[in-house]
PDB file of N, CA and C in Angstrom:
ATOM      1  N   UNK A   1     -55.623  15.473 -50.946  1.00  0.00           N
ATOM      2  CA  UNK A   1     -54.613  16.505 -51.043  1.00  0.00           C
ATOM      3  C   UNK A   1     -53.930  16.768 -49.704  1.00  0.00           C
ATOM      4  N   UNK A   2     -54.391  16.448 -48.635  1.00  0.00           N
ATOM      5  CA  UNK A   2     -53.915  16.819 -46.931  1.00  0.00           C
ATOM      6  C   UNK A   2     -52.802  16.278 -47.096  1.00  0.00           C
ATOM      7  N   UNK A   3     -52.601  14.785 -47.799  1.00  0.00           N
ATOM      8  CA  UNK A   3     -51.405  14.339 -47.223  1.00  0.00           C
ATOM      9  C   UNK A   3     -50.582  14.832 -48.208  1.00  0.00           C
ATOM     10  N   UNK A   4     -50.306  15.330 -49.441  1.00  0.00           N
ATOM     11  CA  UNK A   4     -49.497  15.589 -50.117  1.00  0.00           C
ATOM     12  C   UNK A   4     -48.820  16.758 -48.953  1.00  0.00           C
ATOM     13  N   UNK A   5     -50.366  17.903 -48.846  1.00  0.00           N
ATOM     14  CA  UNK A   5     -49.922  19.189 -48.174  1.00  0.00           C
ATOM     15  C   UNK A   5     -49.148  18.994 -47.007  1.00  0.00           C
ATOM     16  N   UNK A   6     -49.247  18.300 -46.289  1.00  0.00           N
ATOM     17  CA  UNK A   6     -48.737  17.583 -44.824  1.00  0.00           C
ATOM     18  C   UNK A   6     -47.144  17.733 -44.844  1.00  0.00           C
ATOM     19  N   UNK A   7     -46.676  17.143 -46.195  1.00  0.00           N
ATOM     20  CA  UNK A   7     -45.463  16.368 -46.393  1.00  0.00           C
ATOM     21  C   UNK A   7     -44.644  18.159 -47.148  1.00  0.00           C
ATOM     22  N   UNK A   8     -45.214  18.874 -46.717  1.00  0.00           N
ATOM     23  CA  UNK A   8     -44.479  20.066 -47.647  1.00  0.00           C
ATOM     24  C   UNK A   8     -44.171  21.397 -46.656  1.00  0.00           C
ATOM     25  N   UNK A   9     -43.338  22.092 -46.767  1.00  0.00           N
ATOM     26  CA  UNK A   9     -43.202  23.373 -46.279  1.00  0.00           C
ATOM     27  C   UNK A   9     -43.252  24.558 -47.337  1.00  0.00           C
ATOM     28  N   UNK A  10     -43.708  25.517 -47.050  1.00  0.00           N
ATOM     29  CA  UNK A  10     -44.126  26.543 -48.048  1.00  0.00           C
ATOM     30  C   UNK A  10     -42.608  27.260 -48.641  1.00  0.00           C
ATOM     31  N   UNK A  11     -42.076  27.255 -47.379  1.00  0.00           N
ATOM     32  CA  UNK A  11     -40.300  27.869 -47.254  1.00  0.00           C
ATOM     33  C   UNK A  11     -39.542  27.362 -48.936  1.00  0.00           C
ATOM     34  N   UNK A  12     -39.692  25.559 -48.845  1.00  0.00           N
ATOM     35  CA  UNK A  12     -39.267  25.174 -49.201  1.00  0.00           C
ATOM     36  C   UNK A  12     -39.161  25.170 -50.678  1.00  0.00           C
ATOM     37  N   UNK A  13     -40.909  24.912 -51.002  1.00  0.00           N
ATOM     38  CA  UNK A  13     -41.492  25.264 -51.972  1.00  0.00           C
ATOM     39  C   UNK A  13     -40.853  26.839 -52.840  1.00  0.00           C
ATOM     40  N   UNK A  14     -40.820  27.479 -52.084  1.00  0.00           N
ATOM     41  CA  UNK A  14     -40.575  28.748 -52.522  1.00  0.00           C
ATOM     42  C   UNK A  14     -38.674  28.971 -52.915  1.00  0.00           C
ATOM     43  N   UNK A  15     -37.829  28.483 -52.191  1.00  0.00           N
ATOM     44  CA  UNK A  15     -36.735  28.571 -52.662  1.00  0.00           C
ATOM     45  C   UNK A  15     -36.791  27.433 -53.772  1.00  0.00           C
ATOM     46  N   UNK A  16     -37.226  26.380 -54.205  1.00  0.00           N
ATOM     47  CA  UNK A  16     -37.242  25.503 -55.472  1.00  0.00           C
ATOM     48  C   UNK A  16     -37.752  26.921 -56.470  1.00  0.00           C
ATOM     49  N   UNK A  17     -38.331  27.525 -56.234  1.00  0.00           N
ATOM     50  CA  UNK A  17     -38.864  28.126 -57.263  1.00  0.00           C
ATOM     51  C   UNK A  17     -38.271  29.013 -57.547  1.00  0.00           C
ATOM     52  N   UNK A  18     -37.671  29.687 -56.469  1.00  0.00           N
ATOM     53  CA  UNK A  18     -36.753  30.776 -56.834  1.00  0.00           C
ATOM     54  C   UNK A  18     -34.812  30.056 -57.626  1.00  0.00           C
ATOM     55  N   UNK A  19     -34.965  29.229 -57.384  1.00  0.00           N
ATOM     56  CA  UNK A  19     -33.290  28.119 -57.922  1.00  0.00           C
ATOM     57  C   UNK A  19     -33.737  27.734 -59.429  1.00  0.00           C
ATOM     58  N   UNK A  20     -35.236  27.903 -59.897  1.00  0.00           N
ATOM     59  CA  UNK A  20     -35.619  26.975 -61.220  1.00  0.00           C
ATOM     60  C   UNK A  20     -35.675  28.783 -61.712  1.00  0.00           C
ATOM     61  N   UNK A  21     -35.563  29.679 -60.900  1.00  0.00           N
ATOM     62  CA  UNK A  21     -35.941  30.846 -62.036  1.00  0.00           C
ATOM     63  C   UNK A  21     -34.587  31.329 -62.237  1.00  0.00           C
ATOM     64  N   UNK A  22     -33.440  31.189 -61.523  1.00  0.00           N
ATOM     65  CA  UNK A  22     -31.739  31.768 -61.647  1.00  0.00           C
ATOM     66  C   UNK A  22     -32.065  31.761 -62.893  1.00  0.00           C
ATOM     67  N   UNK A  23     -31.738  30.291 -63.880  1.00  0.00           N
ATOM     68  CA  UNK A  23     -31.300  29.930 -65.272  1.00  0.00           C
ATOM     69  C   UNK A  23     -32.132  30.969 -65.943  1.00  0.00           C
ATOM     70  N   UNK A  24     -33.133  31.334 -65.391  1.00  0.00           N
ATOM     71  CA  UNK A  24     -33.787  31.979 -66.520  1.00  0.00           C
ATOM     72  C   UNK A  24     -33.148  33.534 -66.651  1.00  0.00           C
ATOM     73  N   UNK A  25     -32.718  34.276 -65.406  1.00  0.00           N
ATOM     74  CA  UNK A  25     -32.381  35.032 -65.215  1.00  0.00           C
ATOM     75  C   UNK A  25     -30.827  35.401 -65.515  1.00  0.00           C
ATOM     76  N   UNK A  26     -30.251  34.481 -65.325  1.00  0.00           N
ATOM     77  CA  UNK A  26     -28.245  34.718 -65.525  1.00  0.00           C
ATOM     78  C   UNK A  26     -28.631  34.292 -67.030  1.00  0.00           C
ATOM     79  N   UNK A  27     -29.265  33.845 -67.695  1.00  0.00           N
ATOM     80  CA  UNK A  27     -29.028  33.484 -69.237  1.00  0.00           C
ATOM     81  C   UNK A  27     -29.793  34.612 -70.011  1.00  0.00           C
ATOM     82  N   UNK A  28     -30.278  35.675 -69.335  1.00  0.00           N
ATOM     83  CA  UNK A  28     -30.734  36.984 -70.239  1.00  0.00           C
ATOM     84  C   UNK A  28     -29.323  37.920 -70.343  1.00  0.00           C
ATOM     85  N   UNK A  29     -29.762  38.150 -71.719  1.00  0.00           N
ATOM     86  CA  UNK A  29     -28.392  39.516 -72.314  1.00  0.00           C
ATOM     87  C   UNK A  29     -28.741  40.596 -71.028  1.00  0.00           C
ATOM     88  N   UNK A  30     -27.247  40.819 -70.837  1.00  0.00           N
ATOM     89  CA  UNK A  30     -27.185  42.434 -70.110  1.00  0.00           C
ATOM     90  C   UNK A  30     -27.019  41.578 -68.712  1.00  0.00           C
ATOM     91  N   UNK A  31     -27.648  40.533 -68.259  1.00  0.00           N
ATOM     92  CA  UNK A  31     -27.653  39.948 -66.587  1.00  0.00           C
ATOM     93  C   UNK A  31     -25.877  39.792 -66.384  1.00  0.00           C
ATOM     94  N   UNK A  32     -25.877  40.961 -65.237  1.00  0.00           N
ATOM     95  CA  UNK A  32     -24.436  40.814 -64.482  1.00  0.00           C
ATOM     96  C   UNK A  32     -24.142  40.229 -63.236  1.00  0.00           C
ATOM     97  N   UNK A  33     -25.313  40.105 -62.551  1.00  0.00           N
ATOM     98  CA  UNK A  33     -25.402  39.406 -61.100  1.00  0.00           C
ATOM     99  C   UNK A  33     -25.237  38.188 -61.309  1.00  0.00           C
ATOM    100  N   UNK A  34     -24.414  37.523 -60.115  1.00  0.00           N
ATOM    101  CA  UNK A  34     -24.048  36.302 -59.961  1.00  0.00           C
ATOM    102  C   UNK A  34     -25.610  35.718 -59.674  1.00  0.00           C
ATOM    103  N   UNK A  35     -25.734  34.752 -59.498  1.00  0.00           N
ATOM    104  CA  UNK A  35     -26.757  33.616 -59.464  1.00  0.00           C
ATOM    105  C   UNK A  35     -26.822  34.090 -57.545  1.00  0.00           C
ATOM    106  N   UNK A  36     -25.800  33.820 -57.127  1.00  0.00           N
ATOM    107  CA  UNK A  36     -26.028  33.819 -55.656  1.00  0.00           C
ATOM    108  C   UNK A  36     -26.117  35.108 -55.459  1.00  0.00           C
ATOM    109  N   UNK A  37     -26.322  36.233 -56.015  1.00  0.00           N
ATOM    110  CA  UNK A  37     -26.619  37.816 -55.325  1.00  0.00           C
ATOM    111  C   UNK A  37     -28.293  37.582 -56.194  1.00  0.00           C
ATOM    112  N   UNK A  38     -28.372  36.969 -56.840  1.00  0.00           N
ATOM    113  CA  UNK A  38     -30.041  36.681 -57.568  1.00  0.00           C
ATOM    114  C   UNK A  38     -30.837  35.880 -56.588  1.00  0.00           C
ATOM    115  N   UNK A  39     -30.548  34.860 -56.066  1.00  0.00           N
ATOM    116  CA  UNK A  39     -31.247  33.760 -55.399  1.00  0.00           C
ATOM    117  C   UNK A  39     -31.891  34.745 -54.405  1.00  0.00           C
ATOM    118  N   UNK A  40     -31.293  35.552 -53.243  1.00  0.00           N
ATOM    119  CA  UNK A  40     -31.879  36.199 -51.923  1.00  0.00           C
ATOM    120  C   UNK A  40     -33.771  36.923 -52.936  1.00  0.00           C
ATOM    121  N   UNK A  41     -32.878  37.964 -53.878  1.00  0.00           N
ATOM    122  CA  UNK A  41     -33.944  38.496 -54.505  1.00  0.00           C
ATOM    123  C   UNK A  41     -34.859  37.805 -55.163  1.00  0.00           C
ATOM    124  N   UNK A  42     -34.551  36.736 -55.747  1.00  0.00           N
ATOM    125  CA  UNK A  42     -35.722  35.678 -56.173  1.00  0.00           C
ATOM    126  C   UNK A  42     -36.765  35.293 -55.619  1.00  0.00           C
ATOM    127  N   UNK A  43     -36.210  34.988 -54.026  1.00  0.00           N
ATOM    128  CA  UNK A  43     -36.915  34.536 -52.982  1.00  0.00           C
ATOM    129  C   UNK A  43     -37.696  35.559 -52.403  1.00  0.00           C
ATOM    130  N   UNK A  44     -37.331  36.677 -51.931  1.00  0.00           N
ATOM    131  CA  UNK A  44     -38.291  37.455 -51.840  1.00  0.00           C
ATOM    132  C   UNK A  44     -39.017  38.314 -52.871  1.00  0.00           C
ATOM    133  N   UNK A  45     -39.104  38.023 -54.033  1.00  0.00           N
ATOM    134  CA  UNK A  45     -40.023  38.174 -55.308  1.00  0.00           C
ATOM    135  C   UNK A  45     -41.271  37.091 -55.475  1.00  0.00           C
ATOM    136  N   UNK A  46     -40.741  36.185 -54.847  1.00  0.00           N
ATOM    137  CA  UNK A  46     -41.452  34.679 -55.008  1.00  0.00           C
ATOM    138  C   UNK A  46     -42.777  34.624 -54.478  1.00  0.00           C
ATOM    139  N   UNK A  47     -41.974  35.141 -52.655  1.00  0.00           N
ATOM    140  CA  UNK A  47     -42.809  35.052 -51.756  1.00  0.00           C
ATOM    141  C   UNK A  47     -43.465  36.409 -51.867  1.00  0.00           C
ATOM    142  N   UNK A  48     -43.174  37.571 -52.205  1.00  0.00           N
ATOM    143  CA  UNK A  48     -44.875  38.567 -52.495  1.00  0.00           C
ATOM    144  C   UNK A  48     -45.434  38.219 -53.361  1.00  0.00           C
ATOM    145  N   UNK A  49     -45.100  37.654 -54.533  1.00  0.00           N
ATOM    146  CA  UNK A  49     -46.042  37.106 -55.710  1.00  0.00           C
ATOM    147  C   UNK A  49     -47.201  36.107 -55.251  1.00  0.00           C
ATOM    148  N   UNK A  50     -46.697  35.223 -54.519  1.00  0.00           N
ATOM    149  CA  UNK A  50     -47.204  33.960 -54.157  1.00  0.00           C
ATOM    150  C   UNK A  50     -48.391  34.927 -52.536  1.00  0.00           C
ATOM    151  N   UNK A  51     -47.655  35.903 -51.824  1.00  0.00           N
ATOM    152  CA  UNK A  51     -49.255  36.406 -51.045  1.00  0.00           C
ATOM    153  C   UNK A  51     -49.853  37.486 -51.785  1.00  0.00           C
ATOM    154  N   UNK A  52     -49.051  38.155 -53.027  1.00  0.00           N
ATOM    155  CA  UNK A  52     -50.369  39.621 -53.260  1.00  0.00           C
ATOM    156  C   UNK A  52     -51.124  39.057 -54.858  1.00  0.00           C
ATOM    157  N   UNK A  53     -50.719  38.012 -55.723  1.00  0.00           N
ATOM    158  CA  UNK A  53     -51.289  37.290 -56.631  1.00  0.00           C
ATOM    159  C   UNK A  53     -51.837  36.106 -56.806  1.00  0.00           C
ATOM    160  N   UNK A  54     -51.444  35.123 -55.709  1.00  0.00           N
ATOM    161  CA  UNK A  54     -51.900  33.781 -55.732  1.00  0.00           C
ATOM    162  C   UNK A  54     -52.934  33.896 -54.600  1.00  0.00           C
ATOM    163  N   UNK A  55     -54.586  33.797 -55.191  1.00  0.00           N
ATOM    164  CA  UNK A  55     -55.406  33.841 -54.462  1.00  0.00           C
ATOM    165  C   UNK A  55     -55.854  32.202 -54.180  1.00  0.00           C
ATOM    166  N   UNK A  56     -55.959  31.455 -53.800  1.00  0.00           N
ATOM    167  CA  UNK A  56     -56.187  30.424 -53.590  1.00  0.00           C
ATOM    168  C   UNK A  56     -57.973  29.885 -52.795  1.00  0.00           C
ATOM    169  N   UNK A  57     -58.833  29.701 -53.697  1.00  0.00           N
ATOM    170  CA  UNK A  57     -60.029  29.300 -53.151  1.00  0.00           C
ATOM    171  C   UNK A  57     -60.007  28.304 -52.333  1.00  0.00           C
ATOM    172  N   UNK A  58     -61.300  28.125 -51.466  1.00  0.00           N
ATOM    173  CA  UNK A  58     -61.345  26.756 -50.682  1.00  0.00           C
ATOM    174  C   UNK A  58     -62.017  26.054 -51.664  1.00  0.00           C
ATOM    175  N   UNK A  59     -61.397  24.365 -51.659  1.00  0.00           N
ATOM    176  CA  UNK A  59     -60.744  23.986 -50.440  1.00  0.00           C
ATOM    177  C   UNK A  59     -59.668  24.008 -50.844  1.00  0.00           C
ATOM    178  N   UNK A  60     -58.951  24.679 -51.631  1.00  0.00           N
ATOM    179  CA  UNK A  60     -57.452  24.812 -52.481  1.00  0.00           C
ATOM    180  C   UNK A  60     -56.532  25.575 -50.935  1.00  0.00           C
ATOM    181  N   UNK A  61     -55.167  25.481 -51.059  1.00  0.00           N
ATOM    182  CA  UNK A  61     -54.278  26.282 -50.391  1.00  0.00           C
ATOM    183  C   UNK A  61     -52.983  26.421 -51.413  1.00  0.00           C
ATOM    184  N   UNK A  62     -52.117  27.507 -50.848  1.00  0.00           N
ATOM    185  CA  UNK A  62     -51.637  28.144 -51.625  1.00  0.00           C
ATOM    186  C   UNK A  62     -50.192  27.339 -51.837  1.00  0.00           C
ATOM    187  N   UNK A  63     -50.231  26.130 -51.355  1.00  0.00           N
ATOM    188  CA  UNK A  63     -49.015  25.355 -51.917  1.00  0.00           C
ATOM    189  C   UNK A  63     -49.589  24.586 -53.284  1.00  0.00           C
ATOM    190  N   UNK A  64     -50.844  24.287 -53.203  1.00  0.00           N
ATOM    191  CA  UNK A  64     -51.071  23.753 -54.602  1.00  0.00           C
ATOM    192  C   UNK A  64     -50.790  24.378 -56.118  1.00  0.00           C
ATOM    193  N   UNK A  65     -50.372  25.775 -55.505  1.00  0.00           N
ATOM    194  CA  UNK A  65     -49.815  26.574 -57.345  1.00  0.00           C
ATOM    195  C   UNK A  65     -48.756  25.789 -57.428  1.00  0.00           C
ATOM    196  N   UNK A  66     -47.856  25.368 -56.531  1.00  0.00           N
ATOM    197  CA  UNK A  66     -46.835  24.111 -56.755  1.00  0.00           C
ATOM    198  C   UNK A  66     -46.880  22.514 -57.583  1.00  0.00           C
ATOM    199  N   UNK A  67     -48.653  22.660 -57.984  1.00  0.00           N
ATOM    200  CA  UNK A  67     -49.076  21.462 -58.679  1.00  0.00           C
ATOM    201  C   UNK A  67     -48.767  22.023 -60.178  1.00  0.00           C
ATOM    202  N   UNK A  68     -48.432  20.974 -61.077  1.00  0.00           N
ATOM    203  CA  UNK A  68     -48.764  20.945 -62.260  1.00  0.00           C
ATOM    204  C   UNK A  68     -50.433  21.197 -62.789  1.00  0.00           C
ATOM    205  N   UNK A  69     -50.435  22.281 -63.661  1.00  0.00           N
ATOM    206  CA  UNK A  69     -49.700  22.712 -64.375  1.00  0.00           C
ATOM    207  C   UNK A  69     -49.704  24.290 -63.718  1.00  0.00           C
ATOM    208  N   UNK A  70     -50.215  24.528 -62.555  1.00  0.00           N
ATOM    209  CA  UNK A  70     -49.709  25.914 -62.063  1.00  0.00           C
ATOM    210  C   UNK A  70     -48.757  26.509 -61.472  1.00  0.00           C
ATOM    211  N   UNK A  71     -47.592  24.966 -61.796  1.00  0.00           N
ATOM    212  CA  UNK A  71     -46.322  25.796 -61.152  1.00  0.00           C
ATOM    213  C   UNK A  71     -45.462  26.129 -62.320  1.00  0.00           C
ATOM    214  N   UNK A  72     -46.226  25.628 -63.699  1.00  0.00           N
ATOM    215  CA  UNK A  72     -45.946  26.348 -65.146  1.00  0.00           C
ATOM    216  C   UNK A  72     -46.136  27.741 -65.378  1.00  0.00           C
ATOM    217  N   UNK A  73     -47.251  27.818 -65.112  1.00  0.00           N
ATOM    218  CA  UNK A  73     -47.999  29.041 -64.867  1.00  0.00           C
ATOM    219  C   UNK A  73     -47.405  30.492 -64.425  1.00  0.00           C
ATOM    220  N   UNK A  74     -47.334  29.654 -63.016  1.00  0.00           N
ATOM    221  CA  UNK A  74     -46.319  30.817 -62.132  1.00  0.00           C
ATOM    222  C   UNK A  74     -45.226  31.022 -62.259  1.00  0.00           C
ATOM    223  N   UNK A  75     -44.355  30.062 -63.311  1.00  0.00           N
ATOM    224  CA  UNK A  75     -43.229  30.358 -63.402  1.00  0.00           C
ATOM    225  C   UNK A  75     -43.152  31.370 -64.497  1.00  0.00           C
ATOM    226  N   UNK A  76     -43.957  31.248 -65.371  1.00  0.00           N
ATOM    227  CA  UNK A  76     -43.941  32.134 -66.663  1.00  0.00           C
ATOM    228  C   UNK A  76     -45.216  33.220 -66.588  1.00  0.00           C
ATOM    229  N   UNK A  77     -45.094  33.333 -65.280  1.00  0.00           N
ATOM    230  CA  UNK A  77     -45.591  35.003 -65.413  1.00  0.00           C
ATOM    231  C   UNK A  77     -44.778  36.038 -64.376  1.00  0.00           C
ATOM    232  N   UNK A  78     -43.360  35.599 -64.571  1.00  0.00           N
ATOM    233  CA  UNK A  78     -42.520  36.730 -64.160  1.00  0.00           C
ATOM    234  C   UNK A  78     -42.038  37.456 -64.925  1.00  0.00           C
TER     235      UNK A  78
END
C-alpha cells in the first residue's frame, strides 16, 4: 500500500471528491447554487468529514477511504 500512498496527495484526493459530489448536488429539486459557489463548500465539508468521521486504524491511513469500496461509502453518507 506505501507505494500506492506515496503517489497521492490528500488535497487532491479531497477535491476529486468534492467535483464527483457537485452532480449530486446541482441535480437536487430546489438547488440554486452554481456548481462553482458549491465546489469551495464541498471541499471544506469533505475535509471535516474525512478528520471528525474517518477514523482510520493502523496500519490503514486515511487516504485509503479513497479505495474501493470506501470511497462508495463515503460518498453516500452525505
Amino acid at each position: 500500500m506505501n507505494p500506492y500512498r506515496s503517489g497521492l496527495r490528500l488535497q487532491a484526493l479531497v477535491f476529486d471528491l468534492a467535483s464527483d459530489l457537485i452532480p449530486i448536488y446541482v441535480t437536487q429539486k430546489g438547488c440554486v447554487a452554481p456548481a462553482d459557489v458549491l465546489f469551495p463548500q464541498l471541499v471544506k465539508i469533505t475535509e471535516r468529514y474525512l478528520n471528525e468521521k474517518v477514523k482510520p486504524m493502523p496500519p490503514t491511513n486515511i487516504i485509503d477511504a479513497f479505495l474501493s469500496p470506501y470511497y462508495r461509502w463515503v460518498r453516500l453518507d452525505y
